[in-house]
Protein backbone atom coordinates (compact mmCIF):
# COMPACT_ATOMS: atom_id res chain seq x y z
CA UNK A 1 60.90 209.03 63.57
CA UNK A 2 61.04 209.14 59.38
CA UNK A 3 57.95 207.23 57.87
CA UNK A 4 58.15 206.92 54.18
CA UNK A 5 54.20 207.11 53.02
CA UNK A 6 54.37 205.00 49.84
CA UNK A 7 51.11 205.79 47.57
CA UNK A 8 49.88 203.01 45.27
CA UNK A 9 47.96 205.56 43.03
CA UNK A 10 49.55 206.85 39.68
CA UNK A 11 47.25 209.44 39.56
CA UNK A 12 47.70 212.73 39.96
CA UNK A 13 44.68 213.23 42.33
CA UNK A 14 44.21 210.15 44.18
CA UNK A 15 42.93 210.27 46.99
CA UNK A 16 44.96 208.20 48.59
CA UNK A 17 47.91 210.31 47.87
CA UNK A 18 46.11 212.95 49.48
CA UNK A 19 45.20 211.50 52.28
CA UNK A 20 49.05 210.34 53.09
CA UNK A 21 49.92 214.45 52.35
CA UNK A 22 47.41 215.49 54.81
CA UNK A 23 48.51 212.81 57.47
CA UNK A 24 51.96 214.54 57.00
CA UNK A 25 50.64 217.88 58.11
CA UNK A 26 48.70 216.60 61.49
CA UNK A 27 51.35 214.20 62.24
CA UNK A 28 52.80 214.79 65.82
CA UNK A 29 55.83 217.06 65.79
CA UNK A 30 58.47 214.01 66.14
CA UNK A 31 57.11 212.25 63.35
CA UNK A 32 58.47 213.18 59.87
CA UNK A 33 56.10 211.78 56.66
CA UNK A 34 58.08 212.08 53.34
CA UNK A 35 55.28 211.14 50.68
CA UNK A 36 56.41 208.74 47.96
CA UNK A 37 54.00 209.76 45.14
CA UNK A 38 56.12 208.23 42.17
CA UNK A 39 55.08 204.61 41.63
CA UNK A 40 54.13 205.33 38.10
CA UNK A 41 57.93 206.48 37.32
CA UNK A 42 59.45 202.96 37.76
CA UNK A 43 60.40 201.11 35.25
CA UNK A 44 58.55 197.69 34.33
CA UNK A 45 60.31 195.17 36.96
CA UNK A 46 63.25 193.21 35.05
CA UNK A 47 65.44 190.44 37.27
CA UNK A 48 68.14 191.36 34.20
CA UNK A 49 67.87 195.10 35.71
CA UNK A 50 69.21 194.06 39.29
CA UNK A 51 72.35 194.74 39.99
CA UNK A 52 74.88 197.40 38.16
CA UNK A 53 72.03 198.03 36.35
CA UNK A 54 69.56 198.82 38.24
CA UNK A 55 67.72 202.08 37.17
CA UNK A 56 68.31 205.29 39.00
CA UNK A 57 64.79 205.80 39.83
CA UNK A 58 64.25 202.28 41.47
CA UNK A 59 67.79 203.42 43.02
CA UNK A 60 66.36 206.07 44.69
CA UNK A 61 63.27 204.54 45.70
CA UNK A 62 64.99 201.58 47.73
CA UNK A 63 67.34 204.61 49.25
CA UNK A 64 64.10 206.36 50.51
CA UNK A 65 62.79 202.97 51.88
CA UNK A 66 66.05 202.13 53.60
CA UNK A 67 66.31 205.82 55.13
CA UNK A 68 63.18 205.25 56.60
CA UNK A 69 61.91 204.01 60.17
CA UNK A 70 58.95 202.41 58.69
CA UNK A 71 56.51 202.79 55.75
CA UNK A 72 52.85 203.45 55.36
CA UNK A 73 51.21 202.20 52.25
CA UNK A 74 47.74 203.11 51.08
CA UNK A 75 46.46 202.24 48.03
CA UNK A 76 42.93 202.44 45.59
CA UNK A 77 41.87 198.93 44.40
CA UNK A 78 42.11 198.43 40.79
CA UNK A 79 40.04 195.36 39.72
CA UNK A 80 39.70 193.97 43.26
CA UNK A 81 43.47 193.61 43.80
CA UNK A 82 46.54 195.68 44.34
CA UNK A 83 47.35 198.13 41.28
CA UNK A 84 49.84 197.39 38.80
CA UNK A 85 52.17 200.27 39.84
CA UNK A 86 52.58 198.97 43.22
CA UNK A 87 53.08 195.41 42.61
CA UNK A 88 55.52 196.55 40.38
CA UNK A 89 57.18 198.49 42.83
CA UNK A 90 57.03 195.62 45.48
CA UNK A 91 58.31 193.58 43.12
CA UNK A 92 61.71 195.71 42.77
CA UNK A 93 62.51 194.86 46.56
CA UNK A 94 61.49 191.44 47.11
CA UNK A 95 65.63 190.25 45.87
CA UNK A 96 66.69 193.41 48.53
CA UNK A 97 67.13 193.34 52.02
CA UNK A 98 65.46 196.91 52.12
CA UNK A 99 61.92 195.69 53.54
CA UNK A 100 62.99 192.52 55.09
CA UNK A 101 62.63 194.18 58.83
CA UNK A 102 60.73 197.06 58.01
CA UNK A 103 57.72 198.04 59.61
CA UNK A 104 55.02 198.55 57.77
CA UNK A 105 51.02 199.91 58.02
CA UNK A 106 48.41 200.44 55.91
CA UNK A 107 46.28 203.72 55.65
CA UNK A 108 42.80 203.65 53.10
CA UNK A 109 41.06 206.45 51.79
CA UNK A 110 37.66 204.46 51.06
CA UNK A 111 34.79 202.66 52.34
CA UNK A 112 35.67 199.89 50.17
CA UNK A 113 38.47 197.39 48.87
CA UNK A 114 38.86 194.59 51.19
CA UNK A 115 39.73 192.63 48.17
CA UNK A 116 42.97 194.67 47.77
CA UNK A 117 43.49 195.09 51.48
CA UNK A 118 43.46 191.20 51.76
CA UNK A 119 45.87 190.42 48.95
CA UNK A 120 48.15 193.44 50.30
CA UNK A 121 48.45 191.92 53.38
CA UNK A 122 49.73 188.61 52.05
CA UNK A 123 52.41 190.38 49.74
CA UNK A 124 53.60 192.46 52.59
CA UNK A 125 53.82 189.66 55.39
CA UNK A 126 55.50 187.85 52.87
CA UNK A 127 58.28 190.74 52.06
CA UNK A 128 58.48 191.94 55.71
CA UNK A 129 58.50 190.46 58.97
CA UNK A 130 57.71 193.87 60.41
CA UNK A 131 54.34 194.26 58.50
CA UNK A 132 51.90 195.05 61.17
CA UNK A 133 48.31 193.92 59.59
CA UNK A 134 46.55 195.56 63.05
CA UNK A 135 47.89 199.07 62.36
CA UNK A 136 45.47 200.18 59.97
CA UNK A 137 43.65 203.89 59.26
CA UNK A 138 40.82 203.70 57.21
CA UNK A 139 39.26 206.89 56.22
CA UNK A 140 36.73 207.12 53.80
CA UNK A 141 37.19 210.00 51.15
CA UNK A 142 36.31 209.09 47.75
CA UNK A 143 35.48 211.53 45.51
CA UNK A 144 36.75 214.47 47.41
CA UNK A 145 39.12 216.73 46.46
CA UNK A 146 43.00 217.07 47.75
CA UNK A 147 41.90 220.03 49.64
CA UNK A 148 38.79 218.89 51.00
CA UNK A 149 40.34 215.53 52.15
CA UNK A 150 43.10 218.11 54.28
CA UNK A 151 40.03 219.88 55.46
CA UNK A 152 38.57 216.74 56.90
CA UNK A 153 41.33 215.00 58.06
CA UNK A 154 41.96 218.29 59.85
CA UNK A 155 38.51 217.74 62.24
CA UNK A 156 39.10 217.26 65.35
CA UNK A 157 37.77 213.87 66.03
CA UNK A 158 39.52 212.53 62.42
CA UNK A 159 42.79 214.42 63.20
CA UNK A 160 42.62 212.93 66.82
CA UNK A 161 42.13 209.33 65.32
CA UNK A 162 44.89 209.81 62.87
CA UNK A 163 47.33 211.17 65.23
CA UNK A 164 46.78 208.30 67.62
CA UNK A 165 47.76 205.97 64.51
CA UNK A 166 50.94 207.63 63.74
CA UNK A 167 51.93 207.40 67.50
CA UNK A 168 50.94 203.52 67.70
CA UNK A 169 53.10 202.91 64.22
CA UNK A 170 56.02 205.23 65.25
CA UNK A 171 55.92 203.08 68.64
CA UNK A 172 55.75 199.72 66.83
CA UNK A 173 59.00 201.19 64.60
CA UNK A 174 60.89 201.45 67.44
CA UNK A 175 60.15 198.30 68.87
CA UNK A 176 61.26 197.02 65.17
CA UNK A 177 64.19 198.99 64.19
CA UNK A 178 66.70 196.39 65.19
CA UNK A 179 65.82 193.80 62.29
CA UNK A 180 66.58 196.08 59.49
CA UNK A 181 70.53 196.12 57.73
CA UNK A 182 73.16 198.45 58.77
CA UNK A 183 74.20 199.36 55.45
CA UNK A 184 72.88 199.28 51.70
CA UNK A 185 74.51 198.18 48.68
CA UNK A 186 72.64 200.12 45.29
């Protein structure tokens, strides 16, 4: 099973990009996380960039997400809805066929943010008929640091909850994988 773990954060040390690299690292051995961390390298979304011209970055990006069994998204909340960079990125693959079957979860590394959580879960039901609003790991870590958020995933009754989640999604997955294309145009 190949989960793509998309981060919505542009920053460097976001949380939530650390909790999706420690959630690689206590996954169960037939679970592979590759962590998307890139969202701020996309360009600005253009309709006139679709196509032959499509940039190589957003290229790769939609390759990752069609390589993939499902994705896992978590994300901060910027202004009590879904940052830019990740809208932006949704945006790229709403004309695609790349998330129109794909299964997809949510992960949260904070006490807070419903606002964003809500809105999220409209854009992705609305992109994927796979998006799975029950499958959801909320861990609250804000203000801790990369290592410290490995550290505490890491305790037993955390890694125990988190491992759990990863089996429930990878099971959902392969309930799902039939909906999703058999090839890729890019």
């Amino acid at each position: 099973m190949k989960i793509l773990a998309i981060s919505g954060s542009a920053r460097q040390s976001s949380t939530n990009t650390a909790l999706l690299r420690a959630m690689r690292t206590v996954a169960p051995n037939d679970i592979t996380i590759d962590v998307f961390d890139g969202i701020g390298d996309l360009p600005v979304f253009s309709p006139d960039l679709e196509g032959p011209d499509l940039p190589d970055s957003v290229r790769a990006f939609m390759r990752m997400i069609f390589d993939s069994d499902g994705l896992l998204i978590s994300s901060p909340e910027y202004v009590r809805s879904i940052p830019g960079g990740l809208k932006n990125a949704i945006d790229w693959l709403v004309s695609g066929d790349q998330v129109v079957g794909k299964p997809i979860a949510l992960a949260h590394a904070s006490h807070r943010g419903d606002d964003m959580l809500t809105i999220l879960r409209t854009v992705l039901s609305t992109i994927s008929a796979s998006f799975n609003e029950n499958l959801f790991f909320r861990l609250p870590l804000m203000n801790e640091t990369p290592e410290s958020i490995q550290e505490i995933l890491k305790r037993p009754a955390n890694r125990q909850v988190a491992e759990q989640f990863l089996r429930d999604f990878a099971s959902f997955c392969r309930t799902q994988g039939h909906d999703r294309p058999d090839s890729i145009i890019l």
